[in-house]
Protein backbone atom coordinates (compact mmCIF):
# COMPACT_ATOMS: atom_id res chain seq x y z
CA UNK A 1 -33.95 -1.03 -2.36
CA UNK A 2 -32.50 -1.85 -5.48
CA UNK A 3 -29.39 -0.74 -8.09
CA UNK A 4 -30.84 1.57 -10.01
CA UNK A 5 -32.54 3.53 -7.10
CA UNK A 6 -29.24 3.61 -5.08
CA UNK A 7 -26.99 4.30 -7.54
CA UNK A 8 -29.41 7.50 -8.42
CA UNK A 9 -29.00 8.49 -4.90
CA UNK A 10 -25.39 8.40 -5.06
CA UNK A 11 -24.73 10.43 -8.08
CA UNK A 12 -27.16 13.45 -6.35
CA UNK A 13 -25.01 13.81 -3.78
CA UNK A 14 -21.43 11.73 -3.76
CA UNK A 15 -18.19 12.94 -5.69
CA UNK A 16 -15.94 9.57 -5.83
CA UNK A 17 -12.36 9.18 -5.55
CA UNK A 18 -9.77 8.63 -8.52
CA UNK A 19 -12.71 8.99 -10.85
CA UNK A 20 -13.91 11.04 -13.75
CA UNK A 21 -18.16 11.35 -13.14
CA UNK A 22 -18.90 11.79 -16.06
CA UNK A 23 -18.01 8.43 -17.15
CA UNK A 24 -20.94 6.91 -14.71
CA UNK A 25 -23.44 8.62 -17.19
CA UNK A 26 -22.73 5.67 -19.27
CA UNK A 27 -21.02 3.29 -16.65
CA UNK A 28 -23.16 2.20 -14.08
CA UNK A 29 -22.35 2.75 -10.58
CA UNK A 30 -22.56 -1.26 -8.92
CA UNK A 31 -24.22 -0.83 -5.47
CA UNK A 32 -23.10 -3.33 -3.03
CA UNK A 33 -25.47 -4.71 -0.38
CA UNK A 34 -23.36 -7.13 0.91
CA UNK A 35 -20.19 -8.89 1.18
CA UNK A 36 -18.86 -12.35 2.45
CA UNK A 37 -15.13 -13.74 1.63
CA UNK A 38 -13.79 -13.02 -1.62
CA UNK A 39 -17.51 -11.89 -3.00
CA UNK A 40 -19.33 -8.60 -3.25
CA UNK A 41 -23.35 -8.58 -3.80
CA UNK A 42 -25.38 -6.44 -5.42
CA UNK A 43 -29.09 -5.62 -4.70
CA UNK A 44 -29.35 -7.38 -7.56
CA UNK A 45 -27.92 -10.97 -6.09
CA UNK A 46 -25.17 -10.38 -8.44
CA UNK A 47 -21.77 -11.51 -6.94
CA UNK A 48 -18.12 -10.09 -7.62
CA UNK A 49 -15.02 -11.83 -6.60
CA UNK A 50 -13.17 -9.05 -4.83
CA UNK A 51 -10.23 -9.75 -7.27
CA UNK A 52 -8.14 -6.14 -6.24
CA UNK A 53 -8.90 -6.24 -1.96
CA UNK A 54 -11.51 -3.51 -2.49
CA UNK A 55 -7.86 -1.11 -3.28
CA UNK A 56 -5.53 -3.55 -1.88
CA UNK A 57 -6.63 -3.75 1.60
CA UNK A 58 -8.80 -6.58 2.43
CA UNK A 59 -6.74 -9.56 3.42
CA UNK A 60 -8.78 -12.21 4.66
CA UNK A 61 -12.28 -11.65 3.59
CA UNK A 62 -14.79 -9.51 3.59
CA UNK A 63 -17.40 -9.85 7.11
CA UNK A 64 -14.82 -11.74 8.75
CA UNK A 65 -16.34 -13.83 11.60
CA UNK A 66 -13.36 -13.51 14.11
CA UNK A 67 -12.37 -9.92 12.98
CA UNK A 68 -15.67 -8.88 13.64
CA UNK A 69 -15.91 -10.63 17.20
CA UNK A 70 -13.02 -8.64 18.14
CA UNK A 71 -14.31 -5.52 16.81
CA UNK A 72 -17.76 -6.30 18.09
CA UNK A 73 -16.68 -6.83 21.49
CA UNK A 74 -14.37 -3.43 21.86
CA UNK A 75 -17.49 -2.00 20.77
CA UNK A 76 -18.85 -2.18 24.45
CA UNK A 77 -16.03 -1.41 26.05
CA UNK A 78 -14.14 1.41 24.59
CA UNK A 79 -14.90 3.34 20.92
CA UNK A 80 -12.04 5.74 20.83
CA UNK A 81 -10.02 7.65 23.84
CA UNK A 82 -7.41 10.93 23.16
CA UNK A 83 -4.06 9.41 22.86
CA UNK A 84 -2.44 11.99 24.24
CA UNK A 85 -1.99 11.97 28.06
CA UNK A 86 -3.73 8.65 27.80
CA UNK A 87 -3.38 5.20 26.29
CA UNK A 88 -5.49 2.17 26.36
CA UNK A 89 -4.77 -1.83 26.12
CA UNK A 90 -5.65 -2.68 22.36
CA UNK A 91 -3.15 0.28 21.04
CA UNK A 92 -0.55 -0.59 23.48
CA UNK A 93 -0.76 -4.77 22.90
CA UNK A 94 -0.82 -3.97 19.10
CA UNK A 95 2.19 -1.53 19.46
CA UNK A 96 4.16 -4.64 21.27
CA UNK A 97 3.42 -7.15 19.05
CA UNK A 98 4.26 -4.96 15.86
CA UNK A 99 7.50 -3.99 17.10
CA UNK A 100 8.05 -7.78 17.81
CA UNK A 101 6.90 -9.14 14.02
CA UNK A 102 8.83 -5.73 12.18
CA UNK A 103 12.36 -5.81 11.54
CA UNK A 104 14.89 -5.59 14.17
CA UNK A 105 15.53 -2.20 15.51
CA UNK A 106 12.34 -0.76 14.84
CA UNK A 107 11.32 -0.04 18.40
CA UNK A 108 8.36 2.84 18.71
CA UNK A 109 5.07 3.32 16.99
CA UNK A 110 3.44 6.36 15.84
CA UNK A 111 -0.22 6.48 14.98
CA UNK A 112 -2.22 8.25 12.32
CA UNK A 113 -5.76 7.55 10.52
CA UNK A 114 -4.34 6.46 6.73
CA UNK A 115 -1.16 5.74 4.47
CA UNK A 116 -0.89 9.06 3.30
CA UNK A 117 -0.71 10.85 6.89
CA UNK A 118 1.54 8.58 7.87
CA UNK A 119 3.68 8.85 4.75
CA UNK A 120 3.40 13.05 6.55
CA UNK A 121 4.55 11.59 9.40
CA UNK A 122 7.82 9.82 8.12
CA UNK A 123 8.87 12.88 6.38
CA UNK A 124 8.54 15.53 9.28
CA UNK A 125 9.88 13.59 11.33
CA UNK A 126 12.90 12.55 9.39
CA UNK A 127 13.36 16.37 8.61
CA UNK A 128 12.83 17.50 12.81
CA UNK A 129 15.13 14.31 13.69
CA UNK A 130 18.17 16.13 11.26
CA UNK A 131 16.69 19.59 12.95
CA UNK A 132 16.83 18.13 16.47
CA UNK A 133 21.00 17.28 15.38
CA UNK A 134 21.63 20.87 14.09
CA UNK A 135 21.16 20.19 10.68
CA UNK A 136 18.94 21.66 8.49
CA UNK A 137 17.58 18.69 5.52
CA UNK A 138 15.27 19.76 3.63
CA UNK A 139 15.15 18.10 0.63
CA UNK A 140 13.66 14.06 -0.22
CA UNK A 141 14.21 11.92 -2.90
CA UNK A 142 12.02 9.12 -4.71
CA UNK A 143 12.02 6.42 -6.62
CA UNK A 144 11.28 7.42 -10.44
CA UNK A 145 7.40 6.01 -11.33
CA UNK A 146 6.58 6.42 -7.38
CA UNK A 147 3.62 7.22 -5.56
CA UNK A 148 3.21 7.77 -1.73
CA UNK A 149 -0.53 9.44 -1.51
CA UNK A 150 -2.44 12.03 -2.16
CA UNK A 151 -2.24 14.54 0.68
CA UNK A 152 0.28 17.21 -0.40
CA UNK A 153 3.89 16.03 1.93
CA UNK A 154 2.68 12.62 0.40
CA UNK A 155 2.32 13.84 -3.43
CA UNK A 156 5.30 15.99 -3.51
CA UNK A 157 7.45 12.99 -3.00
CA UNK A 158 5.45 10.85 -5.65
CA UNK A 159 6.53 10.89 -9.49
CA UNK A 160 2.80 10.58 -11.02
CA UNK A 161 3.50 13.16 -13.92
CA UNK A 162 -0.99 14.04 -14.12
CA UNK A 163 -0.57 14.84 -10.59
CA UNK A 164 2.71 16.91 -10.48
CA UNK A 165 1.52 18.64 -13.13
CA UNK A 166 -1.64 19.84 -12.09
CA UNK A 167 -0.47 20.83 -8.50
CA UNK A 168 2.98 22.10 -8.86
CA UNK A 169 2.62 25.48 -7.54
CA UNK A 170 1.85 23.67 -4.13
CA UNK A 171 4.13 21.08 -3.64
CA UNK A 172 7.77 20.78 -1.77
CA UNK A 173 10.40 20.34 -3.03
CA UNK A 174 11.52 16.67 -3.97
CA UNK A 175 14.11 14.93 -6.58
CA UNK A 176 13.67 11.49 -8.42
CA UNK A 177 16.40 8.62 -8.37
CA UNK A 178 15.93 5.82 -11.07
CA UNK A 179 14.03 2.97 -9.77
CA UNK A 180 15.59 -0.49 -11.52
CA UNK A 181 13.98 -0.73 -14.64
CA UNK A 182 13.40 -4.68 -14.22
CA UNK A 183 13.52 -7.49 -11.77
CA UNK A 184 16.94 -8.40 -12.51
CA UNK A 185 20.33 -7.85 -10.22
CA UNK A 186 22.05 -6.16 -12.70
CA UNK A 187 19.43 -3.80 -12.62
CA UNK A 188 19.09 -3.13 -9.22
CA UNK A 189 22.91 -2.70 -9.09
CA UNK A 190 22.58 -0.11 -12.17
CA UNK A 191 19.54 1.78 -9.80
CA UNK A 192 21.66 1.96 -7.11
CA UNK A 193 24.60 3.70 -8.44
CA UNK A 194 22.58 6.07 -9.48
CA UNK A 195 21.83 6.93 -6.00
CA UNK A 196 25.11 6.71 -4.32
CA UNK A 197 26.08 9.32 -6.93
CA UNK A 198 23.26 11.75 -6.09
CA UNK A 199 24.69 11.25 -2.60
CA UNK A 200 27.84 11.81 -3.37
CA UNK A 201 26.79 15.35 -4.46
CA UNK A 202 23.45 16.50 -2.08
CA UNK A 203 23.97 13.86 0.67
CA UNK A 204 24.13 17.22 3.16
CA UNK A 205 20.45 18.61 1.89
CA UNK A 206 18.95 15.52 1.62
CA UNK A 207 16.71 14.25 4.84
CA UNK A 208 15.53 10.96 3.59
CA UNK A 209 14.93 8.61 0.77
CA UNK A 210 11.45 7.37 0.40
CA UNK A 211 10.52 4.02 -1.32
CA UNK A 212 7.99 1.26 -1.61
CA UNK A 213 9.77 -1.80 -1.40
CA UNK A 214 9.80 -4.63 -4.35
CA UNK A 215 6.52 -3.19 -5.44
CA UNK A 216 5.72 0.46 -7.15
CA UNK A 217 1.37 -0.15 -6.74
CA UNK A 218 0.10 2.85 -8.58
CA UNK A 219 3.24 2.44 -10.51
CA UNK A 220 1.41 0.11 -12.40
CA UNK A 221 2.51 -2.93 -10.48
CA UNK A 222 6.17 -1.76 -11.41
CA UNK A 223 8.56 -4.61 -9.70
CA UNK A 224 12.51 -4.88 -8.53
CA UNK A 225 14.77 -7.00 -6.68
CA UNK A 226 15.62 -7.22 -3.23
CA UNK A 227 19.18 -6.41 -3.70
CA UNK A 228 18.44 -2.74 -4.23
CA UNK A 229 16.93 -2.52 -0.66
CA UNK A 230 20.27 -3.94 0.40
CA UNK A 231 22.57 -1.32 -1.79
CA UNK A 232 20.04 1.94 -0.65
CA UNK A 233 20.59 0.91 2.87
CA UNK A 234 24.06 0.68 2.67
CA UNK A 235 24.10 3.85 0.86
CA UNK A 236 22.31 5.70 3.55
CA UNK A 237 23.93 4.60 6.25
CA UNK A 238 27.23 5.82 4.81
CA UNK A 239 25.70 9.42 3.68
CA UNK A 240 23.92 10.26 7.06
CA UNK A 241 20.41 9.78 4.57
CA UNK A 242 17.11 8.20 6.54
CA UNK A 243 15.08 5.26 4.95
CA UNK A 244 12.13 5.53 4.86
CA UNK A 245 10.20 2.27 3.48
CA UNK A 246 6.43 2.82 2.62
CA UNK A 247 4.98 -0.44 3.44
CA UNK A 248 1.44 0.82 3.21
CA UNK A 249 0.61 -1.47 0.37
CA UNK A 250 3.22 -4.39 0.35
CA UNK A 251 3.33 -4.92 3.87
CA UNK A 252 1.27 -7.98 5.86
CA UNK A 253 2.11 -10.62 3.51
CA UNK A 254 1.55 -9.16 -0.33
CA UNK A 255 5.38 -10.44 -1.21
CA UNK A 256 5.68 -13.79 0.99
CA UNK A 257 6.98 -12.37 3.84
CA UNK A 258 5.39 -10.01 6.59
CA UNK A 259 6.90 -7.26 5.88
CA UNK A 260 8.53 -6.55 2.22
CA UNK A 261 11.93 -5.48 3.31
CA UNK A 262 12.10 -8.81 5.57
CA UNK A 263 12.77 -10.29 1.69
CA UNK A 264 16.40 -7.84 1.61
CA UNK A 265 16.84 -8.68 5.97
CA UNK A 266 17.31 -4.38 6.11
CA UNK A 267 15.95 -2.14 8.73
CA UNK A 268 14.54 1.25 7.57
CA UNK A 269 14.72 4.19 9.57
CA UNK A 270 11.18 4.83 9.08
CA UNK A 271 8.47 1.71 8.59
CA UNK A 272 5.03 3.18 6.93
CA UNK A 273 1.87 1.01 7.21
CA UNK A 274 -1.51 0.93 6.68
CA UNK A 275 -4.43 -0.97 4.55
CA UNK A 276 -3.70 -3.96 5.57
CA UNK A 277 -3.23 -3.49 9.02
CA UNK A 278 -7.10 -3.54 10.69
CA UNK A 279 -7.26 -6.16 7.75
CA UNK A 280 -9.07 -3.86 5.54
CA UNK A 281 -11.43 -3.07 8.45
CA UNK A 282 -11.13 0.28 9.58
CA UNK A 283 -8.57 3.48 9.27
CA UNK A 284 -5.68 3.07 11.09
CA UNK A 285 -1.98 3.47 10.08
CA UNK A 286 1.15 3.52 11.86
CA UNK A 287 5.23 4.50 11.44
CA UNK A 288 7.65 2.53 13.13
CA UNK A 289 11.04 4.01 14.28
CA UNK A 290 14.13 3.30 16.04
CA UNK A 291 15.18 4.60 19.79
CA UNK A 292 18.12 6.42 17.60
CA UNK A 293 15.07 8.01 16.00
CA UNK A 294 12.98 8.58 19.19
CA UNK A 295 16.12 9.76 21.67
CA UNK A 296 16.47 12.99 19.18
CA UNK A 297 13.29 13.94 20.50
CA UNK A 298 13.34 13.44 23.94
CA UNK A 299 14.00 16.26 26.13
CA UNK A 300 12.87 19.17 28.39
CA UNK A 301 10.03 21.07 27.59
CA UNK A 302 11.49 24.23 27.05
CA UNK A 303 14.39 22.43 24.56
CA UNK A 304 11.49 22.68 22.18
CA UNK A 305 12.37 19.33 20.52
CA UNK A 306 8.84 17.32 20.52
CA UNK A 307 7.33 16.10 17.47
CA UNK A 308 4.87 18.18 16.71
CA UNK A 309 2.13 15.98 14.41
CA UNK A 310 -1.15 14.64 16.08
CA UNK A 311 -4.43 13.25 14.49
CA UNK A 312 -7.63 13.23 16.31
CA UNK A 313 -8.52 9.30 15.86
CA UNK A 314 -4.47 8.69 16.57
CA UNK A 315 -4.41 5.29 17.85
CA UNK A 316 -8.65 4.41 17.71
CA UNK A 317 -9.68 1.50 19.79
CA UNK A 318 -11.89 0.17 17.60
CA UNK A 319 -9.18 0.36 14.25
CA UNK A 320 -6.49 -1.23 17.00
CA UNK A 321 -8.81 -4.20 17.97
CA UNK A 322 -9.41 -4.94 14.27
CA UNK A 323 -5.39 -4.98 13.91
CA UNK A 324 -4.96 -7.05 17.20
CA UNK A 325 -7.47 -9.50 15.50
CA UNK A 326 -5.97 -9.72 11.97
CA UNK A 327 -2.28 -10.33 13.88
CA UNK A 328 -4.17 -12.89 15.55
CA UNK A 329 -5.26 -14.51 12.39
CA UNK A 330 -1.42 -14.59 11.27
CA UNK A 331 -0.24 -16.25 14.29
CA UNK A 332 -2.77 -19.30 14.57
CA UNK A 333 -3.39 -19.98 11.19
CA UNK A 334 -0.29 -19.83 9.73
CA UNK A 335 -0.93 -17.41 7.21
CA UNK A 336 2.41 -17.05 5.44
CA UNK A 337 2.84 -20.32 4.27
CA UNK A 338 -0.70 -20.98 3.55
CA UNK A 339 -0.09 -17.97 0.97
CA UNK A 340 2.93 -19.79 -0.55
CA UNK A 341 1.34 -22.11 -1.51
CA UNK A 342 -1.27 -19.54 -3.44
CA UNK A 343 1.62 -17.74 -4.50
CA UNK A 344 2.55 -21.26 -6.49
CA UNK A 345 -0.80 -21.68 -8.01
CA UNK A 346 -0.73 -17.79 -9.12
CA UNK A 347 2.47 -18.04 -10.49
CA UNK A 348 1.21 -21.26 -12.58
CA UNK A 349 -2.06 -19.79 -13.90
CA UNK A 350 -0.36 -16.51 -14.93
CA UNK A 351 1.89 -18.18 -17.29
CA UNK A 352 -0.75 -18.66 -19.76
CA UNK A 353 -0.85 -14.95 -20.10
CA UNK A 354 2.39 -15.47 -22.65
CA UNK A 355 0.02 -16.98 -25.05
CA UNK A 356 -1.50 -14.00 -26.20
CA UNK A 357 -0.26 -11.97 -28.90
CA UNK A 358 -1.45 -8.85 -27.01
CA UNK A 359 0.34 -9.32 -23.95
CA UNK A 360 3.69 -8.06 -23.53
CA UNK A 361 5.26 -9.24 -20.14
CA UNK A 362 4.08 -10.75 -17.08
CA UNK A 363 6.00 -10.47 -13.68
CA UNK A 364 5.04 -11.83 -10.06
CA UNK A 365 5.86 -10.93 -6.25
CA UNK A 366 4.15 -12.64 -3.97
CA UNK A 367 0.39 -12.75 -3.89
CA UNK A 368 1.05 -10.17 -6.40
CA UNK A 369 0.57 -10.49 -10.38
CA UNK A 370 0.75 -8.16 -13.23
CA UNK A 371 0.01 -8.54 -17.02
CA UNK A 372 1.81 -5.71 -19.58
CA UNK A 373 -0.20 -5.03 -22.50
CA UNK A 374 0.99 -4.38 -26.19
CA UNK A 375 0.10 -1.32 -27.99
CA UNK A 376 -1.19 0.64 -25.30
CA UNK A 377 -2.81 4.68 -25.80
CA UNK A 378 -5.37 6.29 -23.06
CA UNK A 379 -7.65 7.27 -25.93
CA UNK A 380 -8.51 3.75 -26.32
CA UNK A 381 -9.27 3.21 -22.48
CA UNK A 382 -8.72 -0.30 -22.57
CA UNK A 383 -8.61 -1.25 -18.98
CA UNK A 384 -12.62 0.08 -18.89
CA UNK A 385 -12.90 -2.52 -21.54
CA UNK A 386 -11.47 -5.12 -19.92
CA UNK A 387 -12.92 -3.88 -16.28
CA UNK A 388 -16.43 -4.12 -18.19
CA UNK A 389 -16.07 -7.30 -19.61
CA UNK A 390 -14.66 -8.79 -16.16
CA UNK A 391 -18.10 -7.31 -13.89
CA UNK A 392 -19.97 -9.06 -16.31
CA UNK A 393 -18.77 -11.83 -15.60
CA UNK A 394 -18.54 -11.85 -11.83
CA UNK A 395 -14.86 -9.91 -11.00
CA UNK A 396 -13.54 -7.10 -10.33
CA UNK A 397 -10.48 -5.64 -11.45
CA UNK A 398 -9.43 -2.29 -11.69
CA UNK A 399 -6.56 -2.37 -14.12
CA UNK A 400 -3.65 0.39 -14.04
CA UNK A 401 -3.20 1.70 -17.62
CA UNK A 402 -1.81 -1.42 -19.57
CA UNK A 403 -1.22 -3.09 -17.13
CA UNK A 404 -4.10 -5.70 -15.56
CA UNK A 405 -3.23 -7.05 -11.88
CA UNK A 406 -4.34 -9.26 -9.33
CA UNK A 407 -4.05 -9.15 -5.19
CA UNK A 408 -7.00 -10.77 -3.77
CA UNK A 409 -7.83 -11.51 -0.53
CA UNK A 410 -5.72 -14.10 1.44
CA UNK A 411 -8.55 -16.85 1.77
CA UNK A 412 -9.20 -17.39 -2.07
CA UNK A 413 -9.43 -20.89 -3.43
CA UNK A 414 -8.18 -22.16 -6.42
CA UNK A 415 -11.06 -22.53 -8.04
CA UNK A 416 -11.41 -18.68 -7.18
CA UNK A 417 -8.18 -17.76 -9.11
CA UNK A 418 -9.42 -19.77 -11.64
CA UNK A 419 -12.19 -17.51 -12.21
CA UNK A 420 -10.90 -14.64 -11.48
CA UNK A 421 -7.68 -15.59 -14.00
CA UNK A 422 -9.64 -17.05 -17.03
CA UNK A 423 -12.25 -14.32 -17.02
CA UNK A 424 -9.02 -11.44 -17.25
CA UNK A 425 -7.31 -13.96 -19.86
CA UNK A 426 -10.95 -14.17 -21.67
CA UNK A 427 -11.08 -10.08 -21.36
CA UNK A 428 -7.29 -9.74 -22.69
CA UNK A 429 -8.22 -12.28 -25.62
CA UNK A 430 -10.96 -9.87 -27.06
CA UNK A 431 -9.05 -7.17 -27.39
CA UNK A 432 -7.78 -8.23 -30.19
């Protein structure tokens, strides 16, 4: 086996995701054979430091030897059971120790198979919750420049203009609030009075707020501060509005903390994760909800009050021992501080960025870094430029518009992020 004859293979048959084919008649598919740590390998022996978590969900390493002992060893004991009517020990251990590590007050988990289901999830069952209390709440609001998935609950509540466009005639119903324009306190206060107002005026259709805390991801890396976590909370609690925090991407460590909204000490109504949470492993994804969340539905049969959502792979064995195992990882090697201390040497090497006369901002949170770009138009498709350039040179990066980011894996070295840094500062530097 080799590239060339793979990748042939692939375009006979696959359609890939988030991508325009046509492209790979002149950009060549890269088949990976292999992976180990931060590095993907080709057929060729060429190696790729995984500089974007293979789409932010790979968190410490690719093959990774205890990860795959766990997996390997629920393997021969249980693949995958129905979860309803029956349970089994890795779903229920992981359930206990996530309610444990998650904010306080979030005290039931709800399974599904991927961020976007379980995005589904949050928003039914903040709607049936109202329902279950006699009223009827229909409508959601967003965060301007959001994005919460693809499936159509998830979408409608996103604000990717390509996307509303094309599948308007399909989508509920959902409003936009201003997401701070900056990292700054002022303008998280500004964002937030913005929402108190549209309370103010719809709090009695609105259900729930949805958000993605600190960081917008597809948003281009689009970051705020804690304090507006704070002021939303506040603001729902006093309007009768659910939270709803989609953790899918930011959650297990991206910002410094476990969990992002740990950074604002708030409890959502509604806690979304996923990617992270088998460590990049397998699909799994989970919502996490409070008793005053879970008592709404709890009653006789014939009260007709039950959730009504279920996947087929709900709670998998096999995705459940690969979460058990990355939790694992966080509690004996002292993962959060380790990533501090990364988060430091990021923060350092990104501050060369300012040098260039083509860069327009940098911002940081966490074990997440972005670079704006100057003079920016799709026509001139200059993230495939700089994507190009980086391959060649051993990384990957998948920038977002104008915007060219970094979230590796948790085990990178420094000399890693020095590669990985340079080689996008090298790639910015011949743009011009």
């Amino acid at each position: 086996m080799n590239n060339l004859e793979l990748k042939n293979r692939d375009l006979d048959v696959l359609w890939h995701p988030c991508t325009q084919m046509k492209d790979h008649e002149t950009l060549p598919l890269i088949p990976i054979k292999q992976a180990h740590g931060v590095y993907l390998e080709d057929f060729e022996g060429n190696r790729y430091i995984d500089a974007i978590s293979s789409w932010w969900v790979n968190l410490f390493g690719h093959t990774n030897v205890y990860i795959n002992e766990k997996i390997k060893e629920q393997l021969d004991t249980l693949e995958h059971v129905i979860l309803a009517g029956f349970t089994h020990e890795q779903v229920v251990r992981l359930s206990e120790r996530l309610v444990k590590l998650s904010p306080a007050g979030l005290e039931k988990c709800f399974y599904s198979d991927n961020g976007s289901s379980a995005v589904e999830v949050a928003l039914k069952m903040s709607f049936h919750a109202h329902r279950n209390d006699g009223k009827t709440k229909s409508l959601f609001v967003s965060l301007t420049n959001s994005y919460h998935g693809e499936t159509i609950g998830a979408l409608s509540v996103g604000d990717v203009e390509l996307y509303k466009q094309t599948y308007k005639p399909l989508l509920i119903h959902s409003i936009q609030t201003p997401v701070p324009k900056d990292m700054s306190i002022e303008a998280a206060h500004i964002a937030a009075c913005g929402f108190e107002e549209l309370c103010k005026k719809r709090a009695g259709e609105i259900s729930a707020i949805i958000l993605e805390p600190l960081v917008q991801g597809a948003g281009s890396m689009h970051m705020y501060h804690p304090e507006f976590l704070r002021f939303v909370r506040n603001t729902c609690n006093k309007y009768d509005v659910h939270l709803i925090a989609d953790e899918v991407m930011v959650g297990f460590g991206r910002t410094g903390e476990l969990f992002a909204c740990q950074k604002a000490d708030i409890t959502p109504d509604f806690l979304v994760l996923s990617k992270g949470l088998t460590g990049g492993y397998l699909p799994l994804s989970v919502v996490l909800t409070t008793n005053t969340i879970y008592t709404k539905f709890y009653c006789d049969y014939s009260e007709h009050k039950a959730f009504l959502h279920s996947h087929s792979y709900t709670g998998n064995a096999l995705a459940c021992a690969a979460a058990n195992a990355t939790l694992d990882i966080f509690e004996n090697d002292n993962v959060i501080e380790k990533n501090r201390i990364i988060i430091k040497y990021m923060s350092e090497k990104l501050q060369k960025f300012r040098e260039l006369e083509n860069v327009e901002s940098i911002r940081q949170t966490g074990m997440i870094c972005a670079v704006k770009l100057k003079g920016y138009s799709p026509e001139r498709r200059i993230g495939l430029n700089i994507y190009r350039h980086c391959l060649k040179n051993g990384v990957l990066l998948r920038p977002l518009g104008d915007v060219i980011y970094f979230m590796p894996p948790y085990i990178i070295t420094s000399e890693e992020i020095d590669t990985m840094m340079d080689t996008a500062y090298e790639a910015i530097k011949l743009l011009d």
